[in-house]
Protein backbone atom coordinates (compact mmCIF):
# COMPACT_ATOMS: atom_id res chain seq x y z
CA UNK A 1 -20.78 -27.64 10.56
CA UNK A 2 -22.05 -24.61 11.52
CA UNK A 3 -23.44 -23.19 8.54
CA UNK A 4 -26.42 -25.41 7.37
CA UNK A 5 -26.72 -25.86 3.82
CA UNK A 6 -29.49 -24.40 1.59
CA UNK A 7 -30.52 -27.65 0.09
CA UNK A 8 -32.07 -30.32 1.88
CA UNK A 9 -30.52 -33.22 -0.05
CA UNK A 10 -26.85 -31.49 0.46
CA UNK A 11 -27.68 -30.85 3.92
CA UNK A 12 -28.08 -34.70 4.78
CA UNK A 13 -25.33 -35.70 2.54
CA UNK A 14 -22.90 -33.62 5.34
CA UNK A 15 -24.45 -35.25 8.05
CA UNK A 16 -23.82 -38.71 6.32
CA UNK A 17 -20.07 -37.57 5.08
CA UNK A 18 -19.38 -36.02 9.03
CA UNK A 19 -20.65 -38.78 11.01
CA UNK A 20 -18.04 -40.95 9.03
CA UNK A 21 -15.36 -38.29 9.66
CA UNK A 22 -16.04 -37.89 13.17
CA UNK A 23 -17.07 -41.86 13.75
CA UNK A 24 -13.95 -43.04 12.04
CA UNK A 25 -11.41 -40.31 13.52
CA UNK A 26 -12.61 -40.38 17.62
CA UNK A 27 -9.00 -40.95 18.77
CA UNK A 28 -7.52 -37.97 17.16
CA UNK A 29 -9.88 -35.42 17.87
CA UNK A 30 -9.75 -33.78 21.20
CA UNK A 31 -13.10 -32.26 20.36
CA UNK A 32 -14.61 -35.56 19.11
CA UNK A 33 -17.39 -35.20 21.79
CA UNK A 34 -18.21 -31.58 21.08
CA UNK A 35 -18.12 -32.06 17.84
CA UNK A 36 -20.30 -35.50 18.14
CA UNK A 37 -22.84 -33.06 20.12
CA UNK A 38 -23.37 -30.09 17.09
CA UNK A 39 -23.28 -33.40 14.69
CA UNK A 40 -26.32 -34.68 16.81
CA UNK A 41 -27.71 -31.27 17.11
CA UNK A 42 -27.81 -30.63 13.66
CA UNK A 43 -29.58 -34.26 12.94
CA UNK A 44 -32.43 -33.66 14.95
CA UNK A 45 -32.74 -29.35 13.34
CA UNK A 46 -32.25 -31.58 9.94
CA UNK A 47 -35.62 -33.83 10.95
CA UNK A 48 -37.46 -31.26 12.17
CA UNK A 49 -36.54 -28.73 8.82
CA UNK A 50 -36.50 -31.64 6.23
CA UNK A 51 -38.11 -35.27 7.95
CA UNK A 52 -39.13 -36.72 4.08
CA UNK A 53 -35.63 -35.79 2.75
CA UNK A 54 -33.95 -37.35 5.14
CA UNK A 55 -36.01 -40.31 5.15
CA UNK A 56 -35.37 -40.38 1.67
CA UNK A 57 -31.38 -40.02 2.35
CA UNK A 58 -31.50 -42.65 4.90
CA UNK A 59 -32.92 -45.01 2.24
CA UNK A 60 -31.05 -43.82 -0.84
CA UNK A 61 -28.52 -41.99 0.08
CA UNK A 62 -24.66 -42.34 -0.64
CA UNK A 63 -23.10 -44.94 0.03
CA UNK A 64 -20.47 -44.49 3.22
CA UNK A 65 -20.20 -48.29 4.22
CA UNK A 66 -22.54 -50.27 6.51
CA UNK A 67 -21.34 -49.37 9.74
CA UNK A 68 -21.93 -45.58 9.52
CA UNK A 69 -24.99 -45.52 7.22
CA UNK A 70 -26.71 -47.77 10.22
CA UNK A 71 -25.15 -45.30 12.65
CA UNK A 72 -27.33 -42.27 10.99
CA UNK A 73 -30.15 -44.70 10.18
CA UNK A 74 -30.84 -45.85 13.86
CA UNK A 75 -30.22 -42.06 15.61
CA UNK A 76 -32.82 -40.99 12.66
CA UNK A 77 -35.13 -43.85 13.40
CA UNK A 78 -34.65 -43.70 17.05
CA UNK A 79 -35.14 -40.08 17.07
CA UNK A 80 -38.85 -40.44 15.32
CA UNK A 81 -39.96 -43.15 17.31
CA UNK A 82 -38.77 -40.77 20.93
CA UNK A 83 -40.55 -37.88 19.05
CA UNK A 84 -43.81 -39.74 18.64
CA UNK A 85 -43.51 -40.81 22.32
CA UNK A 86 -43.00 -37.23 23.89
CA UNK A 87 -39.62 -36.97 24.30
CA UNK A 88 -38.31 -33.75 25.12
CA UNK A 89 -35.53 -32.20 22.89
CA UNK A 90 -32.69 -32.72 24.77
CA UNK A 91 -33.35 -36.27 25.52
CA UNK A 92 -34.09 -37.04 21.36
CA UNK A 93 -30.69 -35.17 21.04
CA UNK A 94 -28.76 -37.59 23.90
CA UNK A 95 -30.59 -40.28 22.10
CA UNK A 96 -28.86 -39.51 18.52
CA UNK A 97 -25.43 -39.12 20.54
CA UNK A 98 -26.09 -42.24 21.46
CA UNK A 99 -27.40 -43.84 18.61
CA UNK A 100 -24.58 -42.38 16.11
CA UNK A 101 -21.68 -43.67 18.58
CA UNK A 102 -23.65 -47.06 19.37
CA UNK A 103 -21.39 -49.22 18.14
CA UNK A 104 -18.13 -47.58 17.47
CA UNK A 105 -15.92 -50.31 18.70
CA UNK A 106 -17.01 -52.20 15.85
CA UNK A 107 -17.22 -49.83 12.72
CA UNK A 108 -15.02 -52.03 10.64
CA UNK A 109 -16.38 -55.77 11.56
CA UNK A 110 -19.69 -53.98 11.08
CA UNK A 111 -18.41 -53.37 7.59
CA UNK A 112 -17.02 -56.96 7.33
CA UNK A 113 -19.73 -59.03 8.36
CA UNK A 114 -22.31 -56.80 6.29
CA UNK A 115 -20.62 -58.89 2.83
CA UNK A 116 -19.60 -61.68 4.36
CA UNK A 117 -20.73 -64.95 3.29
CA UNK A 118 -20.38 -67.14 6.52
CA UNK A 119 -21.49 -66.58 9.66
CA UNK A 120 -19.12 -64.64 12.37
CA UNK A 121 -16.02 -66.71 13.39
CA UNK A 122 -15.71 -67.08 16.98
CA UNK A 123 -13.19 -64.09 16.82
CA UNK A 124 -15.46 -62.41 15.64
CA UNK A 125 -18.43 -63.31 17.66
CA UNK A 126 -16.21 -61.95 20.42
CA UNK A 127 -15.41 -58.89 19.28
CA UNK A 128 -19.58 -58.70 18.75
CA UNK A 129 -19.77 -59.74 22.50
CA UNK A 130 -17.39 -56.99 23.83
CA UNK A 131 -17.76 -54.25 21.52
CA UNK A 132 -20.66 -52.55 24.14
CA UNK A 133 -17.88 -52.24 26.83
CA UNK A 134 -14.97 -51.45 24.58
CA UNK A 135 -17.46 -48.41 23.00
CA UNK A 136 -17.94 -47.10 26.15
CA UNK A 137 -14.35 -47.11 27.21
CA UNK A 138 -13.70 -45.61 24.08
CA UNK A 139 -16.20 -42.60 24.59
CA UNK A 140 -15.13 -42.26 27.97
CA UNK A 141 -11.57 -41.86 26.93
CA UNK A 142 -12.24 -39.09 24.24
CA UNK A 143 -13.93 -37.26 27.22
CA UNK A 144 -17.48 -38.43 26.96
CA UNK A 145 -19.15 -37.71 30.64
CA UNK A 146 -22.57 -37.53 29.89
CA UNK A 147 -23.96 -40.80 31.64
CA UNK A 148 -27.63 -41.00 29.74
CA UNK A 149 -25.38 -41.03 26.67
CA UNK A 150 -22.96 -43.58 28.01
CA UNK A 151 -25.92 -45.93 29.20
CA UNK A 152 -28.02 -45.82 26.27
């Protein structure tokens, strides 16, 4: 993602369409945490270039499924409130990593529990309960070092 589209609605409409690509395919990418990294670097350029269009996107925007819409939503969120605060660059940027891949071992009970009518089974409630230590193993195994991002 490289090349950063001309218009700011198509712009945020990648980011939305590659954090599902890269959110959903971790385990077969050997560059998912490179990759992860531009993805976060080009959310916070995005903010800084276009902050009412992507406010905007995060409100209206395409439809991708709960799990990563709330992914983008909170790094975009996150990323204002750290702004407002003082935050330096680098640690808004660590914060998106983190905030994009926050609940990864979950994407698809995310997506489950978003429509369903009863509360979480106790299965489920389990999976909730773990999914914070399962993430991290998961990030750690697709080479993830970076221990602000790991602890946030």
């Amino acid at each position: 993602m490289s090349e950063k589209p001309k218009d700011p609605f198509a712009l945020w409409s990648s980011i939305l369409k590659r954090t599902g690509m890269l959110l959903r395919q971790h385990k077969e990418n050997p560059r998912f945490a490179q990759d992860l990294s531009e993805l976060a670097g080009m959310v916070y350029w995005a903010m800084q270039q276009h902050q009412e269009i992507g406010t905007f996107e995060m409100m209206h925007g395409e439809a991708t499924g709960y799990a990563i819409a709330h992914s983008l939503q909170t790094a975009f969120v996150a990323s204002l409130a750290a702004g407002r605060l003082g935050w330096s660059e680098s640690d808004r940027i660590t914060l998106i990593r983190a905030s994009l891949t926050m609940n990864i071992a979950m994407l698809d009970l995310q997506n489950t529990l978003a429509t369903q009518p009863t509360p979480p089974t106790s299965r489920q409630r389990a999976e909730i309960a773990s999914h914070a230590q399962r993430g991290r193993a998961m990030l750690e195994a697709a080479g993830i070092t970076d221990a602000d991002w790991l602890d946030t």
